[in-house]
Protein backbone atom coordinates (compact mmCIF):
# COMPACT_ATOMS: atom_id res chain seq x y z
CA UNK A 1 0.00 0.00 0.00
CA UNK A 2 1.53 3.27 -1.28
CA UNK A 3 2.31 5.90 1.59
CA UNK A 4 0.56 9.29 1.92
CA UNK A 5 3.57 11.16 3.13
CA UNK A 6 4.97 13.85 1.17
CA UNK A 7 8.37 13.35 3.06
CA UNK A 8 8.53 9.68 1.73
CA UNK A 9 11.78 9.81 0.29
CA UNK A 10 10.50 6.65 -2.15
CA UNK A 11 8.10 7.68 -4.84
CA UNK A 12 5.96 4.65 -3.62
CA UNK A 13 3.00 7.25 -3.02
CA UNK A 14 3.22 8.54 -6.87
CA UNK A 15 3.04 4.87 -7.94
CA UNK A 16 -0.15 4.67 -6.06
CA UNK A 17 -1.16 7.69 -7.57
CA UNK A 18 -1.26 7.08 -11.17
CA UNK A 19 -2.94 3.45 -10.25
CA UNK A 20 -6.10 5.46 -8.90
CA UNK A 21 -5.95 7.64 -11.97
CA UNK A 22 -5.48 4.83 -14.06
CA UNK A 23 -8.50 2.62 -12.28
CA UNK A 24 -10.89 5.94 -12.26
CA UNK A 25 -10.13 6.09 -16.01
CA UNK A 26 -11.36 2.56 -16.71
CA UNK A 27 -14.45 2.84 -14.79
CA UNK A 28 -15.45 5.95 -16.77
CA UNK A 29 -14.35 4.22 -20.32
CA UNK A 30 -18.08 2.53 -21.41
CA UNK A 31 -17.45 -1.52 -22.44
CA UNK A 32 -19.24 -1.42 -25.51
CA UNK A 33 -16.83 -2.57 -27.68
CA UNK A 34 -16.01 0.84 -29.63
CA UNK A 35 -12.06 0.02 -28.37
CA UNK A 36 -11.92 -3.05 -30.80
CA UNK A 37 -14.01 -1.68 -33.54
CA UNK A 38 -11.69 2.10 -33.27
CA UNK A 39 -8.42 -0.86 -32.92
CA UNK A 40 -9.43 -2.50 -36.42
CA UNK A 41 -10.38 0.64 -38.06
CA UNK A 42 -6.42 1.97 -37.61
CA UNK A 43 -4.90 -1.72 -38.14
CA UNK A 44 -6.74 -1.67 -41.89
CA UNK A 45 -5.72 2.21 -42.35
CA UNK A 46 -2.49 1.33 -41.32
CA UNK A 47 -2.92 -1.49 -44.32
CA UNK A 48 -4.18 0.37 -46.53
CA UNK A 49 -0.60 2.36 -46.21
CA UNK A 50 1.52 0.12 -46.95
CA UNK A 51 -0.54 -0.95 -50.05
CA UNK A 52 0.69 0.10 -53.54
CA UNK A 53 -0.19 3.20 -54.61
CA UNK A 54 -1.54 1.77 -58.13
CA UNK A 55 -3.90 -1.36 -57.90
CA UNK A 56 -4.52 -0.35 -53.88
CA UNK A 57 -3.77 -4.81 -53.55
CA UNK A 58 -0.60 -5.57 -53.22
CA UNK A 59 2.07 -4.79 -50.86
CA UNK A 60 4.77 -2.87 -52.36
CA UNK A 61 8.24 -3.79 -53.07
CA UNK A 62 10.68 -3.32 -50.69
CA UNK A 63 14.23 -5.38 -51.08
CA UNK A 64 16.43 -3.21 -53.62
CA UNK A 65 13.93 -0.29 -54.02
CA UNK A 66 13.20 3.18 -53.04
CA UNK A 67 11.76 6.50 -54.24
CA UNK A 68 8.51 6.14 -56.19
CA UNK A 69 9.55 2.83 -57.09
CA UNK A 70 9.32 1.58 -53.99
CA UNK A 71 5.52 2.58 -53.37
CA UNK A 72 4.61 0.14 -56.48
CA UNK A 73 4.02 -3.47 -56.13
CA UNK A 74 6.32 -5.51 -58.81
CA UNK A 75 3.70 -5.81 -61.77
CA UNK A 76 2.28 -2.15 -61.59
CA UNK A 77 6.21 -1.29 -61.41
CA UNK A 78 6.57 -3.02 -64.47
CA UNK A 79 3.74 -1.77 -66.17
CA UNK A 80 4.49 1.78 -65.13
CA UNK A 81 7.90 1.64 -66.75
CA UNK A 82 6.35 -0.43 -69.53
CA UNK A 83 3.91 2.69 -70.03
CA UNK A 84 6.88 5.08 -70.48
CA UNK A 85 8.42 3.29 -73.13
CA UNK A 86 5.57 2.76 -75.17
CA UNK A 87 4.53 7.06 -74.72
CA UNK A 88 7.83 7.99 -75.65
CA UNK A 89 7.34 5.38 -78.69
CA UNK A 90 4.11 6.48 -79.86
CA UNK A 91 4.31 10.65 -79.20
CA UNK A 92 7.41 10.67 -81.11
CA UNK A 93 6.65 8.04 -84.11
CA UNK A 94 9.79 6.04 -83.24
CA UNK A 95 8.86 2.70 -84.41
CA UNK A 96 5.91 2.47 -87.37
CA UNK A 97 4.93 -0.91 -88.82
CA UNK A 98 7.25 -0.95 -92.02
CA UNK A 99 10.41 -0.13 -89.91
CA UNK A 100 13.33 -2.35 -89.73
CA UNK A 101 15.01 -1.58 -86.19
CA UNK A 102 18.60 -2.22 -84.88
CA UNK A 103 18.56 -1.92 -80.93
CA UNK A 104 21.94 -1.64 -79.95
CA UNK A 105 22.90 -3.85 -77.49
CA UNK A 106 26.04 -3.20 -74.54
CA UNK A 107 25.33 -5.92 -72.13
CA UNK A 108 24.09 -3.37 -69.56
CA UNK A 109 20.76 -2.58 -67.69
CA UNK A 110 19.73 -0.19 -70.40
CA UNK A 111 20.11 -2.03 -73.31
CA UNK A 112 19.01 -5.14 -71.81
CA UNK A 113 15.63 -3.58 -70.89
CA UNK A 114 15.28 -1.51 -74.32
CA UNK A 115 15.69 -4.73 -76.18
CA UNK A 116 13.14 -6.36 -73.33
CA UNK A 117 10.39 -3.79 -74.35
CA UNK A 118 11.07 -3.42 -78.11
CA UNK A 119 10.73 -7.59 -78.43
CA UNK A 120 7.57 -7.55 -76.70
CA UNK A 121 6.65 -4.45 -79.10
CA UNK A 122 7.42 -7.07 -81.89
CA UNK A 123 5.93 -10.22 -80.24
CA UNK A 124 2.26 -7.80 -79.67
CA UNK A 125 2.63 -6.84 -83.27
CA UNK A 126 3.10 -10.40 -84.93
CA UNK A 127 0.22 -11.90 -82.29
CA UNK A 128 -2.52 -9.19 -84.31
CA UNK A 129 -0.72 -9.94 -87.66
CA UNK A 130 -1.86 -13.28 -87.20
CA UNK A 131 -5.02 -12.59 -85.88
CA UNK A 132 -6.09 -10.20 -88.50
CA UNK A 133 -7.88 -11.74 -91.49
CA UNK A 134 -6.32 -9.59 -94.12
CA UNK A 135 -3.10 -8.84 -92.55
CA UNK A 136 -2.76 -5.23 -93.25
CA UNK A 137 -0.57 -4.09 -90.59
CA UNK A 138 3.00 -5.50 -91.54
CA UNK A 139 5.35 -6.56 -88.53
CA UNK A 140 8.34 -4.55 -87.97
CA UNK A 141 12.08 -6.11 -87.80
CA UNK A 142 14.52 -5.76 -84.90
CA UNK A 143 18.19 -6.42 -85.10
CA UNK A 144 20.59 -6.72 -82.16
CA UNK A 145 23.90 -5.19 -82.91
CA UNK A 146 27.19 -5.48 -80.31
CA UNK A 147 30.42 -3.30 -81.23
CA UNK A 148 33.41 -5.20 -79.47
CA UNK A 149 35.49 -2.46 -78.16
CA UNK A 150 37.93 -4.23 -76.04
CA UNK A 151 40.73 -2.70 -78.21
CA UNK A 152 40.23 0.75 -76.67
CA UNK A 153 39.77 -1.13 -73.35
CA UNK A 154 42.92 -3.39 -72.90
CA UNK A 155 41.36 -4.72 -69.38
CA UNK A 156 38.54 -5.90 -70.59
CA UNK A 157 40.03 -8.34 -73.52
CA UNK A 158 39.49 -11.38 -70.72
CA UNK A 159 35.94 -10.93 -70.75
CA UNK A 160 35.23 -9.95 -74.03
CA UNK A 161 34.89 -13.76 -75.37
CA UNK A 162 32.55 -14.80 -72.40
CA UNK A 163 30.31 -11.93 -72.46
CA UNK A 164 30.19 -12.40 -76.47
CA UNK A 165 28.73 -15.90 -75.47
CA UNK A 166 26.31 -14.80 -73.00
CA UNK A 167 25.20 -11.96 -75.68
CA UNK A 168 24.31 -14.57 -78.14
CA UNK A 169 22.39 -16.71 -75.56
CA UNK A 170 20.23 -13.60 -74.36
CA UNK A 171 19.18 -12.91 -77.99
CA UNK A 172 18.84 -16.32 -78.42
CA UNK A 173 16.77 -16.96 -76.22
CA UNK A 174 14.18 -14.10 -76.85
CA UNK A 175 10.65 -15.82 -78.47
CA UNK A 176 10.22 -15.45 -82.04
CA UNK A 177 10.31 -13.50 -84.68
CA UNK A 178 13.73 -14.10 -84.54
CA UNK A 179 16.04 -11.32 -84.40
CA UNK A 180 19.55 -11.07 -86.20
CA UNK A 181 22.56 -10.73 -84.06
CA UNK A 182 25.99 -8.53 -84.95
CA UNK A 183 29.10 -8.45 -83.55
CA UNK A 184 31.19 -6.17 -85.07
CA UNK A 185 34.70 -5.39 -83.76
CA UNK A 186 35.05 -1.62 -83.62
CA UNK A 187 38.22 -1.48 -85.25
CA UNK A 188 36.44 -2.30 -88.41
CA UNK A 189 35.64 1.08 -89.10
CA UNK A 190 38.93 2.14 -89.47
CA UNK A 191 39.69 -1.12 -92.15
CA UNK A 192 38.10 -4.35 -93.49
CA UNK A 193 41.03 -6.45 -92.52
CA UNK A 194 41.07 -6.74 -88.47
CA UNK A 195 44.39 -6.95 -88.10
CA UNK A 196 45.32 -3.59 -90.10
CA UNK A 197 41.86 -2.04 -88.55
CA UNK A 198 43.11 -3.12 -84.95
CA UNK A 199 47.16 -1.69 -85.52
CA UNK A 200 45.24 1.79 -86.75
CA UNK A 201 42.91 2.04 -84.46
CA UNK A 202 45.49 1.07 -81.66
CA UNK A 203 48.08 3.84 -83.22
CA UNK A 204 45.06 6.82 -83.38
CA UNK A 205 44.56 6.23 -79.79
CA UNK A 206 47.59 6.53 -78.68
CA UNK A 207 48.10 9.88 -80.66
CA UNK A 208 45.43 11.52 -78.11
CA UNK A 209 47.11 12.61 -75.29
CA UNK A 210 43.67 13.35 -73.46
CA UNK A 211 41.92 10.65 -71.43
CA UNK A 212 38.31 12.44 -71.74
CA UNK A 213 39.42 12.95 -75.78
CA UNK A 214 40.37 9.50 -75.86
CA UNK A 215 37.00 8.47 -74.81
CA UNK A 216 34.79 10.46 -76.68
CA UNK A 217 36.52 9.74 -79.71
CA UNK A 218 35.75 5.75 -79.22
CA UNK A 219 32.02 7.00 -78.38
CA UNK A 220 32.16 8.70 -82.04
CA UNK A 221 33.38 5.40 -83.45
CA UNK A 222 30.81 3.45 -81.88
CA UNK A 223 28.16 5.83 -83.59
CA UNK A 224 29.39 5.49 -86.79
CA UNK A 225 30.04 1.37 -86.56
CA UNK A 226 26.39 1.16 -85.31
CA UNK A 227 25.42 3.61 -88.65
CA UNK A 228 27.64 1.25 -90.77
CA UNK A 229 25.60 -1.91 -89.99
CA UNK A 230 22.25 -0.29 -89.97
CA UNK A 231 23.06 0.94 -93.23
CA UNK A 232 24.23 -2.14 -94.63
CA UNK A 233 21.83 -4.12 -93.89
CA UNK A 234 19.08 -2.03 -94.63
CA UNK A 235 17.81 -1.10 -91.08
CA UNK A 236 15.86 2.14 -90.63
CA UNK A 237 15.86 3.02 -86.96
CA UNK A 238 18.84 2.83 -84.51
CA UNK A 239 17.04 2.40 -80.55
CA UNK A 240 19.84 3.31 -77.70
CA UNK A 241 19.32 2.17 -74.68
CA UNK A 242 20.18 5.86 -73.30
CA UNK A 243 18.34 7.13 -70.11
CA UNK A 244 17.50 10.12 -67.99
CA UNK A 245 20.62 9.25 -65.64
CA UNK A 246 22.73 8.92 -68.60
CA UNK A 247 21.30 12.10 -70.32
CA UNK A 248 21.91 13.77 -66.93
CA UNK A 249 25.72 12.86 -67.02
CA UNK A 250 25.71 14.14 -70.68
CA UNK A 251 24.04 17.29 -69.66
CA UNK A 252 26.77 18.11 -67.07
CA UNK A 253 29.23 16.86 -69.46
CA UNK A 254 28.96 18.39 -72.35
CA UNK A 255 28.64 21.92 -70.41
CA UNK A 256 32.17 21.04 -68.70
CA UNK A 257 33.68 20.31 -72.45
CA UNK A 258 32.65 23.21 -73.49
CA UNK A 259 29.28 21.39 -75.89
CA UNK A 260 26.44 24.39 -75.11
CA UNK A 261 25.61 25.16 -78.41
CA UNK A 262 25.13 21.21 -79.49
CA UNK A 263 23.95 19.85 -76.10
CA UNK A 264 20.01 20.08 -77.76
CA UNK A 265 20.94 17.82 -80.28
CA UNK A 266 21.61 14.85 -77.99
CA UNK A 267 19.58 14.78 -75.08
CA UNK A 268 15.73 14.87 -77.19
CA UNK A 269 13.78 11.83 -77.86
CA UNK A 270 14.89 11.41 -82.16
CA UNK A 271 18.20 12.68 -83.32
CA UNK A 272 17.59 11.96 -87.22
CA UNK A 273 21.10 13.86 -88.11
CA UNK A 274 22.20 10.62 -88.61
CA UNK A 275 21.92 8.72 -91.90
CA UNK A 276 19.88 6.19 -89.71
CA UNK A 277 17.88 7.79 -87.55
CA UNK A 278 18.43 7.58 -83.73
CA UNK A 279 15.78 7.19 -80.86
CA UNK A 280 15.55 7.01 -77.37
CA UNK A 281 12.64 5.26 -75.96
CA UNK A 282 13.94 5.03 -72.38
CA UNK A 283 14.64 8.73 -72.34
CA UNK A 284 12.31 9.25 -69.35
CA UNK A 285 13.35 6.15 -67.56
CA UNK A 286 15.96 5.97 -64.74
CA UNK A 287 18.66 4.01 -64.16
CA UNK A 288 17.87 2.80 -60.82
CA UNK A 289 14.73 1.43 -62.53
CA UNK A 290 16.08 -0.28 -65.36
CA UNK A 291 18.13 -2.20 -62.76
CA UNK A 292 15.61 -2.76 -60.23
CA UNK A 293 13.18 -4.26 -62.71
CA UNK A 294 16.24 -6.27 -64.68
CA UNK A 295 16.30 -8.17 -61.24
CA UNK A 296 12.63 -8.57 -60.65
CA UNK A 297 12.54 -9.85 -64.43
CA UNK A 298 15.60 -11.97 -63.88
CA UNK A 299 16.78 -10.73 -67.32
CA UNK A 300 20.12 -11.43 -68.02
CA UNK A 301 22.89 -8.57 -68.53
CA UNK A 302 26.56 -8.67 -69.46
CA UNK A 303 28.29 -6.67 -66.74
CA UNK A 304 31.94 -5.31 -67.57
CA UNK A 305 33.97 -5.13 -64.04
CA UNK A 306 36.57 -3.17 -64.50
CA UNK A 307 35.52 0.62 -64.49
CA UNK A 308 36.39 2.20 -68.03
CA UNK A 309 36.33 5.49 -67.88
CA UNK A 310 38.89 7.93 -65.87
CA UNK A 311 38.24 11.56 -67.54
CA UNK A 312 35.78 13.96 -67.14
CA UNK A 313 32.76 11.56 -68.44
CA UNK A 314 33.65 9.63 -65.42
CA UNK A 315 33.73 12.41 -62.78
CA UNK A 316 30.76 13.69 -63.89
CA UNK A 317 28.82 10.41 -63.58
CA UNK A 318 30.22 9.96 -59.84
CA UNK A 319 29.16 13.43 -59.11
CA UNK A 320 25.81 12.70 -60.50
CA UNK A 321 25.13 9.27 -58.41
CA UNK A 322 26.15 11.70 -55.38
CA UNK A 323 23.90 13.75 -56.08
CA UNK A 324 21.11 11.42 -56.48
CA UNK A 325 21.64 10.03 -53.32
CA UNK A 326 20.70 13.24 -51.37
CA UNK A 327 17.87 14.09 -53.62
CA UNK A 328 16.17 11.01 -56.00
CA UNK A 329 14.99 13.67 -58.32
CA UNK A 330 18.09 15.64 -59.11
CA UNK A 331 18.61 13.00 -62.52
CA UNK A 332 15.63 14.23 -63.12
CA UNK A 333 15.51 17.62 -62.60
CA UNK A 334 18.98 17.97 -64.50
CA UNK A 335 17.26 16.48 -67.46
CA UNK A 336 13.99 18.48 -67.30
CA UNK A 337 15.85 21.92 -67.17
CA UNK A 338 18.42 20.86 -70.33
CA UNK A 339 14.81 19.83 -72.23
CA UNK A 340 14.42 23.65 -72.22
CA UNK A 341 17.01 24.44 -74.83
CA UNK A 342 15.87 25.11 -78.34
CA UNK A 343 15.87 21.70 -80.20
CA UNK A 344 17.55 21.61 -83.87
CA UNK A 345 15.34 21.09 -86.67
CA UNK A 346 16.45 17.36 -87.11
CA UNK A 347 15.24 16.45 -83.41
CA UNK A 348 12.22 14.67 -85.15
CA UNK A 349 11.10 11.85 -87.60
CA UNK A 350 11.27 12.62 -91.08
CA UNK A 351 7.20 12.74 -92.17
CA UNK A 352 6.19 9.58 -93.30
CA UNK A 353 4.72 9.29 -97.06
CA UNK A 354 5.07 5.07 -97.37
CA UNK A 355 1.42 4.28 -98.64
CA UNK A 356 1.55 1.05 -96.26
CA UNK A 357 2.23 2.79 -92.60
CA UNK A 358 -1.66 3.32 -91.55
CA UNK A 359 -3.00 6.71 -91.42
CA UNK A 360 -3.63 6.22 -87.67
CA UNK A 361 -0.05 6.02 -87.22
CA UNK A 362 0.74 9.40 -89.88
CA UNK A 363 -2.01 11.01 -87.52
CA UNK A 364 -0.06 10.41 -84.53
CA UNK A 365 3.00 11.46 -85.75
CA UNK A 366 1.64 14.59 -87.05
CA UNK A 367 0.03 15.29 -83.54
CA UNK A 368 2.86 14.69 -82.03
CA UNK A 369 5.81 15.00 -83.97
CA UNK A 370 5.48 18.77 -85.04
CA UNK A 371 8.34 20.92 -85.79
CA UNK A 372 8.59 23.45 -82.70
CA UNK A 373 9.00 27.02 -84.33
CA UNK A 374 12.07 27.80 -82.64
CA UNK A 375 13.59 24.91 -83.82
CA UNK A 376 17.62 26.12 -84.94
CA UNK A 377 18.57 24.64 -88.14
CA UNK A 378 22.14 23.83 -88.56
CA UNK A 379 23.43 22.04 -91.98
CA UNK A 380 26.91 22.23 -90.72
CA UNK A 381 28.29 19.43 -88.52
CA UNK A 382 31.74 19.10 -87.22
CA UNK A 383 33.27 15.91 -89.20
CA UNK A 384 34.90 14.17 -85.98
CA UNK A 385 32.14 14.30 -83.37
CA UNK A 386 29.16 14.91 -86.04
CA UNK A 387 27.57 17.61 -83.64
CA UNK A 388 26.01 20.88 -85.00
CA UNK A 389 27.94 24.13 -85.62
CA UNK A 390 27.40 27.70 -84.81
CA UNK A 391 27.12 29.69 -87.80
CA UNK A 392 29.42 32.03 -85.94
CA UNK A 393 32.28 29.84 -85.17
CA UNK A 394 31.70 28.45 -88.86
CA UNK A 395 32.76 32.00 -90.24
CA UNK A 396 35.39 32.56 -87.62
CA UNK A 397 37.16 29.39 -88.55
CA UNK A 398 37.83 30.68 -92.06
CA UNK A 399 41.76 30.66 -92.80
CA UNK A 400 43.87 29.38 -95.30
CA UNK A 401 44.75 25.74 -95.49
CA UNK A 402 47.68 24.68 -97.13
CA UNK A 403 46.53 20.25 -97.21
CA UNK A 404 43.14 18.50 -96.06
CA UNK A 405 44.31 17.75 -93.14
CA UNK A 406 44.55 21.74 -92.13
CA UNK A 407 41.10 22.13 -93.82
CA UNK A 408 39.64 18.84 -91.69
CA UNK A 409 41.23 20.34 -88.41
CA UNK A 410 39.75 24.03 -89.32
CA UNK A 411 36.63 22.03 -89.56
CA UNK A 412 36.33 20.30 -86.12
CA UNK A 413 34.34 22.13 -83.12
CA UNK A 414 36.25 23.63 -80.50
CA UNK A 415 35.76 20.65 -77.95
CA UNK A 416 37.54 18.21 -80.21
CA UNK A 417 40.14 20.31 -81.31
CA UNK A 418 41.30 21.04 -77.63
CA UNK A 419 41.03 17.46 -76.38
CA UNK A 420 41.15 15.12 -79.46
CA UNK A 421 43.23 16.49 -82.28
CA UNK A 422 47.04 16.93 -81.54
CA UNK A 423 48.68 19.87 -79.67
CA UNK A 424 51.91 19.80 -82.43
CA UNK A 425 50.74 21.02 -86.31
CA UNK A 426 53.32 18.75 -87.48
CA UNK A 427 51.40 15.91 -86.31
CA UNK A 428 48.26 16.61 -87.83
CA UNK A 429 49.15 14.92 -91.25
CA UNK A 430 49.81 11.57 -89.34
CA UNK A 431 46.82 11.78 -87.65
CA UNK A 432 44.62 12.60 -90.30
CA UNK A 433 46.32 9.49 -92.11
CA UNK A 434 45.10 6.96 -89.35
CA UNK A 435 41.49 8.65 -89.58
CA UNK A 436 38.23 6.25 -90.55
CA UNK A 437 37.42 7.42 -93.67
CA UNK A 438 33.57 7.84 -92.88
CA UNK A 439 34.96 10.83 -90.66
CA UNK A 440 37.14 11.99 -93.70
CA UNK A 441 33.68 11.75 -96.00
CA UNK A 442 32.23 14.18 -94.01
CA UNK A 443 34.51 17.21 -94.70
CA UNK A 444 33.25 19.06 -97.86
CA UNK A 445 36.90 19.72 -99.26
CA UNK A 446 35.71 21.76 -102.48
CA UNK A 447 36.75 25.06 -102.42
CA UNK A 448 33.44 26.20 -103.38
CA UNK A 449 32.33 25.58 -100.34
CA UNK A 450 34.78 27.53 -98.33
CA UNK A 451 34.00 30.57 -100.99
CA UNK A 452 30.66 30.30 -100.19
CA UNK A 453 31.28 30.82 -96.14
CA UNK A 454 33.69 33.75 -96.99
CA UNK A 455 31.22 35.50 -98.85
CA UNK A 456 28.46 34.99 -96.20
CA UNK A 457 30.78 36.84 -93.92
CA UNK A 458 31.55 39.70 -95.99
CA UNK A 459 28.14 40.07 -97.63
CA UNK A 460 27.36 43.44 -96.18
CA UNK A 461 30.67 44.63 -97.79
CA UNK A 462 29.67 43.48 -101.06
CA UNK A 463 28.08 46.13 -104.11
CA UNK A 464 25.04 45.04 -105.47
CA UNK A 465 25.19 44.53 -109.42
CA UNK A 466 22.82 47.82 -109.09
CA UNK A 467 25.33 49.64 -107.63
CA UNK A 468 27.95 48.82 -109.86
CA UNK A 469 26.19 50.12 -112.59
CA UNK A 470 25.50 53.22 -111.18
């Protein structure tokens, strides 16, 4: 029995304090049962939280996820990321029934999932082809093409042979329509015969003394070896696996290297500079979802070990992860802000005028696919990294050139000159020699051309054939 003395150097009389309390309090509380009923009201709230956000059914994932992916349960994840693809596909008229596609395939989360979501695409298609009666709507093709780069990556010449295996078992393994597999060395650009392609290529890299130069320039050659086989074998879309965290590293990039003016060009849905045009379905996907869904598929992917990169491409993308620890939306946010640049003119899909692509589809694509009136239009593209030039740097780049390979350095944007082409003039003949010649091709070496600029520049200077006859 608790004490009523205040002196009570115990706090025995507290304790029997609160039991009163405590025993008034239950006598006053009505037994009706409102305590269960108010108990299972907050334990199904409480449910209903940890629901996902979508089908309001299923618990959400949990092991490998977080952000707004983790709030999903796995299949309205999947469908969710499914959904992007297949708006990004149809607002910007990526992929049309009489296309022939190439996905281009690295062995990585993107790619893997790109080449996930366009086989389905196909697989949907041929289902209704064979469904229809008539068979109106043709099926399009998709190609799988691999560029073997471990000549510009010495440590990764171990693996290359294994994850060439496991490459042809993934696309292998995809249900039909069968899809055509390439693996093309990368040093085939530079010649037909590997070993003479392999000594060149091995001899141009080593004349760039920069380690960012160095990698951009094998990122050019990748372009134009993925161009090369689309064009050969008669493919008319190119799909890169490229996504909002890898458009965020670009962004950052290419601002570093000194890109502003050309950054547009690269980071919008179509890119149809390009001989074969170039798309990005997965532009509004990130990378954190590609791989989270990659292991909830169980879809196999080629992973390279050894990290590649060591310039500024490589900072940038450790800055980037950094950052998107702190804040999940910064990829995001990066990309969204770079979207408000003026696009170029060829940031869309050439109109379509093939009698056998439904109208539906020409609908759609002119809905969605218009050309935004401050679009820039640029016909002049440096020949070594194939992005757009300012008019004004065109003109100021004007000087005389005593051989082509002057007249292909004079050519080049400022980026490449300072980190790709070499320091020493007397060098420049060498390593224009070891050049692929699709990069020489480029270069309009008539003179006309060059008269043309000049008298652009001096126009205002000119008299009029009026004024010379006065």
């Amino acid at each position: 029995m608790a004490c009523n003395s205040s002196a009570c150097q115990s706090s025995c009389y507290k304790l029997g304090q609160v039991e009163e309390e405590e025993e008034d309090l239950t006598k006053a509380t009505p037994t009706t049962g409102g305590g269960k009923e108010a108990l299972t009201e907050i334990n199904n709230e409480s449910k209903q939280e940890i629901l996902c956000i979508k089908c309001k059914t299923h618990e959400p994932m949990s092991v490998g996820a977080s952000g707004d992916e983790g709030r999903f349960c796995g299949a309205c994840f999947r469908s969710n990321l499914n959904g992007k693809f297949r708006l990004s596909v149809s607002s910007h008229a990526m992929i049309t029934p009489s296309d022939n596609v190439l996905v281009a395939f690295s062995g990585g989360y993107s790619s893997r999932v790109a080449l996930q979501f366009v086989h389905e695409m196909q697989y949907r298609a041929q289902k209704n082809y064979d469904a229809c009666k008539d068979r109106s709507l043709p099926v399009f093709g998709v190609g799988v093409a691999f560029i073997d780069e471990h000549v510009g990556y010495p440590k990764i010449s171990n693996q290359i042979e294994k994850a060439i295996e496991e490459i042809k078992l993934i696309v292998s393994n995809l249900a039909p329509p069968t899809k055509e597999l390439y693996i093309v060395p990368i040093e085939r650009i530079c010649c037909s015969d590997s070993m003479e392609g392999r000594d060149r290529l091995k001899e141009l890299l080593d004349a760039v003394v920069d380690t960012t130069g160095k990698e951009d320039l094998l990122l050019h050659l990748r372009m134009l070896s993925l161009q090369k086989v689309a064009l050969e074998n008669g493919y008319s879309r190119l799909v890169l696996g490229s996504c909002t965290s890898r458009i965020a590293c670009h962004v950052l990039a290419s601002t570093v290297k000194g890109q502003g003016y050309s950054l547009p060009a690269d980071i919008q849905y179509v890119d149809a500079r390009w001989d074969i045009p170039v798309v990005l379905p997965l532009h509004d996907c990130l990378a954190q979802e590609l791989k989270l869904l990659c292991h909830l598929d169980g879809l196999k992917i080629v992973d390279f070990h050894d990290d590649l990169s060591s310039g500024i491409n490589s900072l940038v993308s450790s800055f980037v992860k950094i950052l998107q620890q702190e804040n999940p939306s910064r990829e995001c946010t990066i990309v969204r802000t770079a979207g408000k640049l003026t696009p170029f003119h060829f940031n869309k899909i050439p109109e379509i005028n093939d009698s056998n692509v439904p109208l539906a589809t020409r609908r759609r694509q002119k809905r969605f696919n218009l050309m935004p009136k401050e679009s820039i239009s640029s016909e002049s593209f440096c020949p070594m990294c194939y992005s757009p030039l300012n008019k004004s740097d065109l003109t100021s780049s004007i000087r005389p050139a005593d051989c082509q390979s002057d007249i292909f350095a004079v050519a080049c944007c400022s980026s490449c000159e300072f980190q790709i082409l070499p320091k020493d003039p007397s060098s420049m003949e060498h390593f224009y020699s070891l050049l692929p010649q699709p990069l020489i091709a480029t270069v309009k070496l008539d003179k006309s051309h060059n008269l043309s600029l000049l008298r652009e520049k001096i126009e205002d200077c000119l008299l009029s054939d009026c004024d010379d006859e006065d």
